[in-house]
Each structure stands twice: as structure tokens, then as C-alpha cells.
PDB file of N, CA and C in Angstrom:
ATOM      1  N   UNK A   1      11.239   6.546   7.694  1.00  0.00           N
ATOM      2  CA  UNK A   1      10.120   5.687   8.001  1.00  0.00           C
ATOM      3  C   UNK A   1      10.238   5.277   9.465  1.00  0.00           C
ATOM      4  N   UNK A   2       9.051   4.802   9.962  1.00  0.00           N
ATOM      5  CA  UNK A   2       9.238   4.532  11.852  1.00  0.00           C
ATOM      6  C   UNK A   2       8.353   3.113  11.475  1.00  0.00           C
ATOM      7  N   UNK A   3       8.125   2.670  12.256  1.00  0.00           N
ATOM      8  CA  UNK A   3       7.941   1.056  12.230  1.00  0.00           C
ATOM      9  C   UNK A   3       8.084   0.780  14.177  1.00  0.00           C
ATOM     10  N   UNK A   4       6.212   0.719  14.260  1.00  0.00           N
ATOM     11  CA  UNK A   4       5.713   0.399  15.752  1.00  0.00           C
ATOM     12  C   UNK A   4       4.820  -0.457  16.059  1.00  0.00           C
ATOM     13  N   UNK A   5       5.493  -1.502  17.077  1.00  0.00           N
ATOM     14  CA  UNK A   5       4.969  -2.472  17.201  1.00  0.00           C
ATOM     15  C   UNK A   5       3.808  -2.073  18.564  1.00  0.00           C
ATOM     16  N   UNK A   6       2.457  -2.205  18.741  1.00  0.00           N
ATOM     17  CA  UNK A   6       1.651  -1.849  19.328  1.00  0.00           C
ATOM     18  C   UNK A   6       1.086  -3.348  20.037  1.00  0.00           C
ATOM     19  N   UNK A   7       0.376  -3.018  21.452  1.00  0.00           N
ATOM     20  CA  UNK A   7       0.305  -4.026  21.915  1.00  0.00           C
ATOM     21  C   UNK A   7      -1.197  -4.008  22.441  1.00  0.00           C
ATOM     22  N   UNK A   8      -2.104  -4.795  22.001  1.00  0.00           N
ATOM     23  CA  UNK A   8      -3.445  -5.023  22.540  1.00  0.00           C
ATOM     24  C   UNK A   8      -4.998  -4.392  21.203  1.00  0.00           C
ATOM     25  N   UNK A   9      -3.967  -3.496  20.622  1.00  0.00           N
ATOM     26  CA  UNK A   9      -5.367  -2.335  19.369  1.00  0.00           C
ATOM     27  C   UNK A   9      -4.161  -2.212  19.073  1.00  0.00           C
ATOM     28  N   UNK A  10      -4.969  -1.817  17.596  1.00  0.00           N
ATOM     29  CA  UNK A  10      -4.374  -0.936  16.938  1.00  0.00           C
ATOM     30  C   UNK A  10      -4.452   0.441  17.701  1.00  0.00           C
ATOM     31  N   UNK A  11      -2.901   1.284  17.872  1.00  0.00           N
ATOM     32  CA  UNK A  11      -3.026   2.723  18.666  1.00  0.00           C
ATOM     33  C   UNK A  11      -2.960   1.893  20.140  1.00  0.00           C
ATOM     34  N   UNK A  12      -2.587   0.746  20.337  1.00  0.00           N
ATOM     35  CA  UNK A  12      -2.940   0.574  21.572  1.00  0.00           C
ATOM     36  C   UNK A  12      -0.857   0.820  22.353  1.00  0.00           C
ATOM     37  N   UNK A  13      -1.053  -0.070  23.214  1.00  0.00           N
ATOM     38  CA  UNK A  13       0.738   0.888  24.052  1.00  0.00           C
ATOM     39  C   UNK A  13       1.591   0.012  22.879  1.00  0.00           C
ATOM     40  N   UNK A  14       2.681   1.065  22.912  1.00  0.00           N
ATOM     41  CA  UNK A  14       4.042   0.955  22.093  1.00  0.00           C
ATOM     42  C   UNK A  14       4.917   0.090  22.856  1.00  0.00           C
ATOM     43  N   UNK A  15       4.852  -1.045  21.782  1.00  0.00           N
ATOM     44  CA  UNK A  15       6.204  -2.021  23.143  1.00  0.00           C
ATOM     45  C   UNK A  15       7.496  -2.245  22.037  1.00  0.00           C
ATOM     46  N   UNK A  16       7.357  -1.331  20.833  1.00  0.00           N
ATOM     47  CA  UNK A  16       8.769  -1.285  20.361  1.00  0.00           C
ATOM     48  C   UNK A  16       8.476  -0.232  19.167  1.00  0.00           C
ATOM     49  N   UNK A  17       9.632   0.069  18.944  1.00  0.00           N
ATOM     50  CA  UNK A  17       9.918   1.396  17.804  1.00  0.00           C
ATOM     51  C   UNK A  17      11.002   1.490  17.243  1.00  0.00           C
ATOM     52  N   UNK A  18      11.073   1.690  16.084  1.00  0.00           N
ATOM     53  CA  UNK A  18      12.427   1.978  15.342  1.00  0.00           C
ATOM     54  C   UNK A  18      12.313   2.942  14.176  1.00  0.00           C
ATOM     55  N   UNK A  19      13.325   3.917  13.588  1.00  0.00           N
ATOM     56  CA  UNK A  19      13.259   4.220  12.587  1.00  0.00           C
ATOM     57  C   UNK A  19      13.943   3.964  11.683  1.00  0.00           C
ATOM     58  N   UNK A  20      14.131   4.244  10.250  1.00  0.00           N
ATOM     59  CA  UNK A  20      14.449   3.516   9.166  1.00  0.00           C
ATOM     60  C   UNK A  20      14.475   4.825   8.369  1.00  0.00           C
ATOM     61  N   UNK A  21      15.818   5.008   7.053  1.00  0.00           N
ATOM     62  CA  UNK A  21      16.460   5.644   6.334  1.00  0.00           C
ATOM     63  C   UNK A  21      16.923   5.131   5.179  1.00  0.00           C
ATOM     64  N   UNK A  22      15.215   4.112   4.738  1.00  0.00           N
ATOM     65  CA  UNK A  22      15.647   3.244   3.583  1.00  0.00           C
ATOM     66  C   UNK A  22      15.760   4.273   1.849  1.00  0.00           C
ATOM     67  N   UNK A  23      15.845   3.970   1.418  1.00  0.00           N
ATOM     68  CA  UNK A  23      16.239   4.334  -0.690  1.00  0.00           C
ATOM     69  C   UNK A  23      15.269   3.194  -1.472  1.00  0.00           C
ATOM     70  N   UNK A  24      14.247   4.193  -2.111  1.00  0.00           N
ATOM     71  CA  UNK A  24      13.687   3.480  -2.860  1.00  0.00           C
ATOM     72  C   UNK A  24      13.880   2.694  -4.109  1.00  0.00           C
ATOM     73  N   UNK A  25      13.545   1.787  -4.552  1.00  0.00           N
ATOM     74  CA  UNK A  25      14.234   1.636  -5.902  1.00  0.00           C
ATOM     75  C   UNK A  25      13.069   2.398  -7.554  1.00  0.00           C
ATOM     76  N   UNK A  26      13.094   1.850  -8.310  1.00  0.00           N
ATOM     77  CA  UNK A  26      12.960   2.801  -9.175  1.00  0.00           C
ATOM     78  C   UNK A  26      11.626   2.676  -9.372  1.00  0.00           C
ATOM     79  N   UNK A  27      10.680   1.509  -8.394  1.00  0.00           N
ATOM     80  CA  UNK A  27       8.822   1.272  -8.593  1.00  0.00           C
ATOM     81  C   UNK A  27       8.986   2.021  -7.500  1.00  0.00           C
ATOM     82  N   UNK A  28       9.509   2.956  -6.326  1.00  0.00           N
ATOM     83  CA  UNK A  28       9.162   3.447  -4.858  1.00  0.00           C
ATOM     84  C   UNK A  28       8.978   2.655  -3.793  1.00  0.00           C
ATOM     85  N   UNK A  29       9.136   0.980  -4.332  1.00  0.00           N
ATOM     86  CA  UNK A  29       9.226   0.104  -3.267  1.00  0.00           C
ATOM     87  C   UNK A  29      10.574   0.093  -2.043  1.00  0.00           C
ATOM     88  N   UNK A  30       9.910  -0.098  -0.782  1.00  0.00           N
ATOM     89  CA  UNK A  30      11.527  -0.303   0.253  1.00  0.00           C
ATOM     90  C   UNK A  30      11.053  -1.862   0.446  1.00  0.00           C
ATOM     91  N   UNK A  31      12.385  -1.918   1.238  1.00  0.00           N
ATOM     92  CA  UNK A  31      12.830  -3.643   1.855  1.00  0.00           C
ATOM     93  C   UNK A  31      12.819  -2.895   3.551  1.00  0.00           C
ATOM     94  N   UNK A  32      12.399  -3.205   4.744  1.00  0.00           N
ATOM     95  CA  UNK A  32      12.649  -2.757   5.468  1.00  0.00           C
ATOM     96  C   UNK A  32      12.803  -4.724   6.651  1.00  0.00           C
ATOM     97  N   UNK A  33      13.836  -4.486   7.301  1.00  0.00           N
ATOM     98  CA  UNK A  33      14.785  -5.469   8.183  1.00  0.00           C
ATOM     99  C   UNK A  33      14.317  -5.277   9.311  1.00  0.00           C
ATOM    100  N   UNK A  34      13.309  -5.459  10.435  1.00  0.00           N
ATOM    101  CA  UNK A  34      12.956  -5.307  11.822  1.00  0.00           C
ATOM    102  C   UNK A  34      14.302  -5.468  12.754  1.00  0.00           C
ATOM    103  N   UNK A  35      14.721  -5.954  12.356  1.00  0.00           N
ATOM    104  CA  UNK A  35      16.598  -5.785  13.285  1.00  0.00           C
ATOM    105  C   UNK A  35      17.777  -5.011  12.634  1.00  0.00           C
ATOM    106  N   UNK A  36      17.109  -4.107  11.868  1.00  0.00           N
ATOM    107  CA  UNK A  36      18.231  -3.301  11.471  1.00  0.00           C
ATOM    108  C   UNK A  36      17.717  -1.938  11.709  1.00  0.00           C
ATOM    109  N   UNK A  37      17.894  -0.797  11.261  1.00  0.00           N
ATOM    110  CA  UNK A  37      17.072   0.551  11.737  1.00  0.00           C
ATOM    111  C   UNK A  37      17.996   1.419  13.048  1.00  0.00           C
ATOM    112  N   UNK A  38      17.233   2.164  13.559  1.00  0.00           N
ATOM    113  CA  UNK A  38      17.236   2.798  14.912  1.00  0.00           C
ATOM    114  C   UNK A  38      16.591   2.498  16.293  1.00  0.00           C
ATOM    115  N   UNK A  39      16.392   1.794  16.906  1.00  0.00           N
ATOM    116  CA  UNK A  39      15.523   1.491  18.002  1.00  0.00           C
ATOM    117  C   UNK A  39      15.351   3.307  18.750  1.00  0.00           C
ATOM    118  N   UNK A  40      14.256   3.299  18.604  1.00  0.00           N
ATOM    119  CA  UNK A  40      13.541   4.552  19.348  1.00  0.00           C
ATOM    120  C   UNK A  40      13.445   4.159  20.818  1.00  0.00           C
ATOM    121  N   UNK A  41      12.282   2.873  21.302  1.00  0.00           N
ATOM    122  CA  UNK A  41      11.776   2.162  22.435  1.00  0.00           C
ATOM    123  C   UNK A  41      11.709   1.068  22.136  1.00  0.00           C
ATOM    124  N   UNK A  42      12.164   0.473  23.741  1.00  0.00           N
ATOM    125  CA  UNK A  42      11.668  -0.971  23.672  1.00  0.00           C
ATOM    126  C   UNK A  42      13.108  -1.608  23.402  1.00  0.00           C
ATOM    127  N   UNK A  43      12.904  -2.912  23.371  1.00  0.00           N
ATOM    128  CA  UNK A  43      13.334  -4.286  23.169  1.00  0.00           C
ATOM    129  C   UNK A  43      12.736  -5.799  22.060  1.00  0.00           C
ATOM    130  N   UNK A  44      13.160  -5.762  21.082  1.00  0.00           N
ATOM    131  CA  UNK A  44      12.311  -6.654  20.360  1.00  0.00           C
ATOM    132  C   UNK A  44      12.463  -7.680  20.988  1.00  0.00           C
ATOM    133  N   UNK A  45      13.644  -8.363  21.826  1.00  0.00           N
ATOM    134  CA  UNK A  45      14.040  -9.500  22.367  1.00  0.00           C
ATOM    135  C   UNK A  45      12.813 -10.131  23.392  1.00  0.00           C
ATOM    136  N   UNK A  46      12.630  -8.993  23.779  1.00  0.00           N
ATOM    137  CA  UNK A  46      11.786  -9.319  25.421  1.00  0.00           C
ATOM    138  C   UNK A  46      10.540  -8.932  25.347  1.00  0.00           C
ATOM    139  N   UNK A  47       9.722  -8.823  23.767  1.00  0.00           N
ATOM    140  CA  UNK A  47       8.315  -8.710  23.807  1.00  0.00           C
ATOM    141  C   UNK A  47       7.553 -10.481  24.101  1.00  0.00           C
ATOM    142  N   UNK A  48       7.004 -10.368  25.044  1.00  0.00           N
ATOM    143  CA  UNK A  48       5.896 -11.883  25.169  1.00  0.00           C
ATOM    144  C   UNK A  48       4.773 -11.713  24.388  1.00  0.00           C
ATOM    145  N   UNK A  49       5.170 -12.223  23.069  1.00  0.00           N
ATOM    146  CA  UNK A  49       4.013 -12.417  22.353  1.00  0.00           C
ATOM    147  C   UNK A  49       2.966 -13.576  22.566  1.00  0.00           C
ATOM    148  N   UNK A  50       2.845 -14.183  23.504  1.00  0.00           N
ATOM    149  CA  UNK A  50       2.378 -14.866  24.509  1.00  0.00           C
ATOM    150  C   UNK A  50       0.456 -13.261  24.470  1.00  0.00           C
ATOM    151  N   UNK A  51       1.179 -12.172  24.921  1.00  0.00           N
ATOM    152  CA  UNK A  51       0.388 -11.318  25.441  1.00  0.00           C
ATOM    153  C   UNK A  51      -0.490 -10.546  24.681  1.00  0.00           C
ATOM    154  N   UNK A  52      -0.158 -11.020  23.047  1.00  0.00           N
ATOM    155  CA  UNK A  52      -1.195 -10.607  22.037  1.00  0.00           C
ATOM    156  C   UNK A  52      -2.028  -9.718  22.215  1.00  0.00           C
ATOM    157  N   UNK A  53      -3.050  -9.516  21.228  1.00  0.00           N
ATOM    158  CA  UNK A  53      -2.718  -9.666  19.557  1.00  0.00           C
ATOM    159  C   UNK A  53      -1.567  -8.620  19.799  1.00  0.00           C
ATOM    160  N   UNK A  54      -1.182  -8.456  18.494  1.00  0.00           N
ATOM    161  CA  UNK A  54      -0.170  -6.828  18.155  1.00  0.00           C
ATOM    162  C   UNK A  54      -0.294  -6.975  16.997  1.00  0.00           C
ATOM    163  N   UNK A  55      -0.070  -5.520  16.591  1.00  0.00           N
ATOM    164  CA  UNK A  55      -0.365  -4.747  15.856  1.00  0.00           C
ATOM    165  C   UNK A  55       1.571  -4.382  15.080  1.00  0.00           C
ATOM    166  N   UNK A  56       1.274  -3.583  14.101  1.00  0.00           N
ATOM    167  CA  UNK A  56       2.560  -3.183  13.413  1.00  0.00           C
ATOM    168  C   UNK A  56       2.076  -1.785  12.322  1.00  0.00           C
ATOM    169  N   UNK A  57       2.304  -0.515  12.893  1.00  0.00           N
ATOM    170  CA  UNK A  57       1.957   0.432  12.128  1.00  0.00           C
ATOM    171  C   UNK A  57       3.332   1.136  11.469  1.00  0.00           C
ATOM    172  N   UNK A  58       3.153   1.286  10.417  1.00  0.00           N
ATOM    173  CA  UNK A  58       4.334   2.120   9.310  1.00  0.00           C
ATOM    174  C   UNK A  58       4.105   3.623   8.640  1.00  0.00           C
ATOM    175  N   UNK A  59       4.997   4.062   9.331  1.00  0.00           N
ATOM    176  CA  UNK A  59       4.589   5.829   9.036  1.00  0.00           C
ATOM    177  C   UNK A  59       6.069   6.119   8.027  1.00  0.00           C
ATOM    178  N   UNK A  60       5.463   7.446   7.375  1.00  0.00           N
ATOM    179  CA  UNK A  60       5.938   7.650   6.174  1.00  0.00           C
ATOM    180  C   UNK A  60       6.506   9.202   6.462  1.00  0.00           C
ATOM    181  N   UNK A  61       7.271   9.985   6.168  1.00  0.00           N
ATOM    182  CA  UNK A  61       7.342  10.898   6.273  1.00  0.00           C
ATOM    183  C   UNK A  61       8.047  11.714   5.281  1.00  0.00           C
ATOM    184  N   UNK A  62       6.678  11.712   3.824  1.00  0.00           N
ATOM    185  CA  UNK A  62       7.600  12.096   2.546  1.00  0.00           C
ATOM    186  C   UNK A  62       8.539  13.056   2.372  1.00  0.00           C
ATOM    187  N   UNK A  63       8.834  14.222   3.301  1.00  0.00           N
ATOM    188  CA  UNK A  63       9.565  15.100   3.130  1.00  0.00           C
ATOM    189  C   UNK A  63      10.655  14.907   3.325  1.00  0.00           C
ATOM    190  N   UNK A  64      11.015  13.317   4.213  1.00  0.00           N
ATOM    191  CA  UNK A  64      12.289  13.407   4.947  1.00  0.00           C
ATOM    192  C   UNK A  64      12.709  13.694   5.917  1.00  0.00           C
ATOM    193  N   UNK A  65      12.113  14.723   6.598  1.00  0.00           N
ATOM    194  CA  UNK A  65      12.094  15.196   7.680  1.00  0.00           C
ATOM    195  C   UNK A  65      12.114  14.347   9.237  1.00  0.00           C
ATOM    196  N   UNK A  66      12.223  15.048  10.109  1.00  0.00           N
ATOM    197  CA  UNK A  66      11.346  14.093  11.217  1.00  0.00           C
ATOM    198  C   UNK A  66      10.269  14.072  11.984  1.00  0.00           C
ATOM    199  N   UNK A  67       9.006  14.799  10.905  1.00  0.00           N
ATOM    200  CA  UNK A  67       7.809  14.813  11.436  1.00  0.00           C
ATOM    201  C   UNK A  67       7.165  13.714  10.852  1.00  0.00           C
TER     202      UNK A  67
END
């Protein structure tokens, strides 16, 4: 799973990214931790959310893979 925080639109610039290698439980639900993962880009520390709106898009990638 990837998990991107977007800044201004939805699709608008990427001011953070991470991916995630969560295990579902037995409904297919995850728990996913914004400070735990992979950081791809960015800094969660030093976003000014001051500079709004943002956005948060969650991609799936059923195969596993890394497309």
C-alpha cells in the first residue's frame, strides 16, 4: 500500500509519501500508522499545514507487487 499526502487538490504536488507492507486480518481490513511504513518523499515533520487544504490518497496494489 502507498499512502500520499497531496498539497492544494486532490492530484495536486506530493509533499509526503510512504509505503506500507501491512497483513490483513480475516474481514481484509488493515490498521495503517502514518509514522511507521517506508518514507518514499518528503518529511512529515516539516509539512505547514498552515498551507492547506491537503489531501491523503491510498493506493492498493492487489498483486503485491510494486506497481
Amino acid at each position: 500500500m502507498r499512502m500520499t499526502i497531496q498539497q492544494g487538490s486532490i492530484g495536486g504536488k506530493t509533499v509526503y509519501q510512504k509505503t506500507f507492507s501491512p497483513t490483513t486480518n480475516a474481514y481484509g481490513l488493515v490498521n495503517l500508522e502514518i509514522g511507521s511504513g517506508t518514507v518514499v518523499s518528503g518529511n512529515f515533520a516539516t509539512i505547514d499545514w498552515a498551507n492547506g487544504p491537503y489531501f491523503i490518497e491510498t493506493a492498493v496494489d492487489v498483486t503485491g507487487g510494486t506497481s
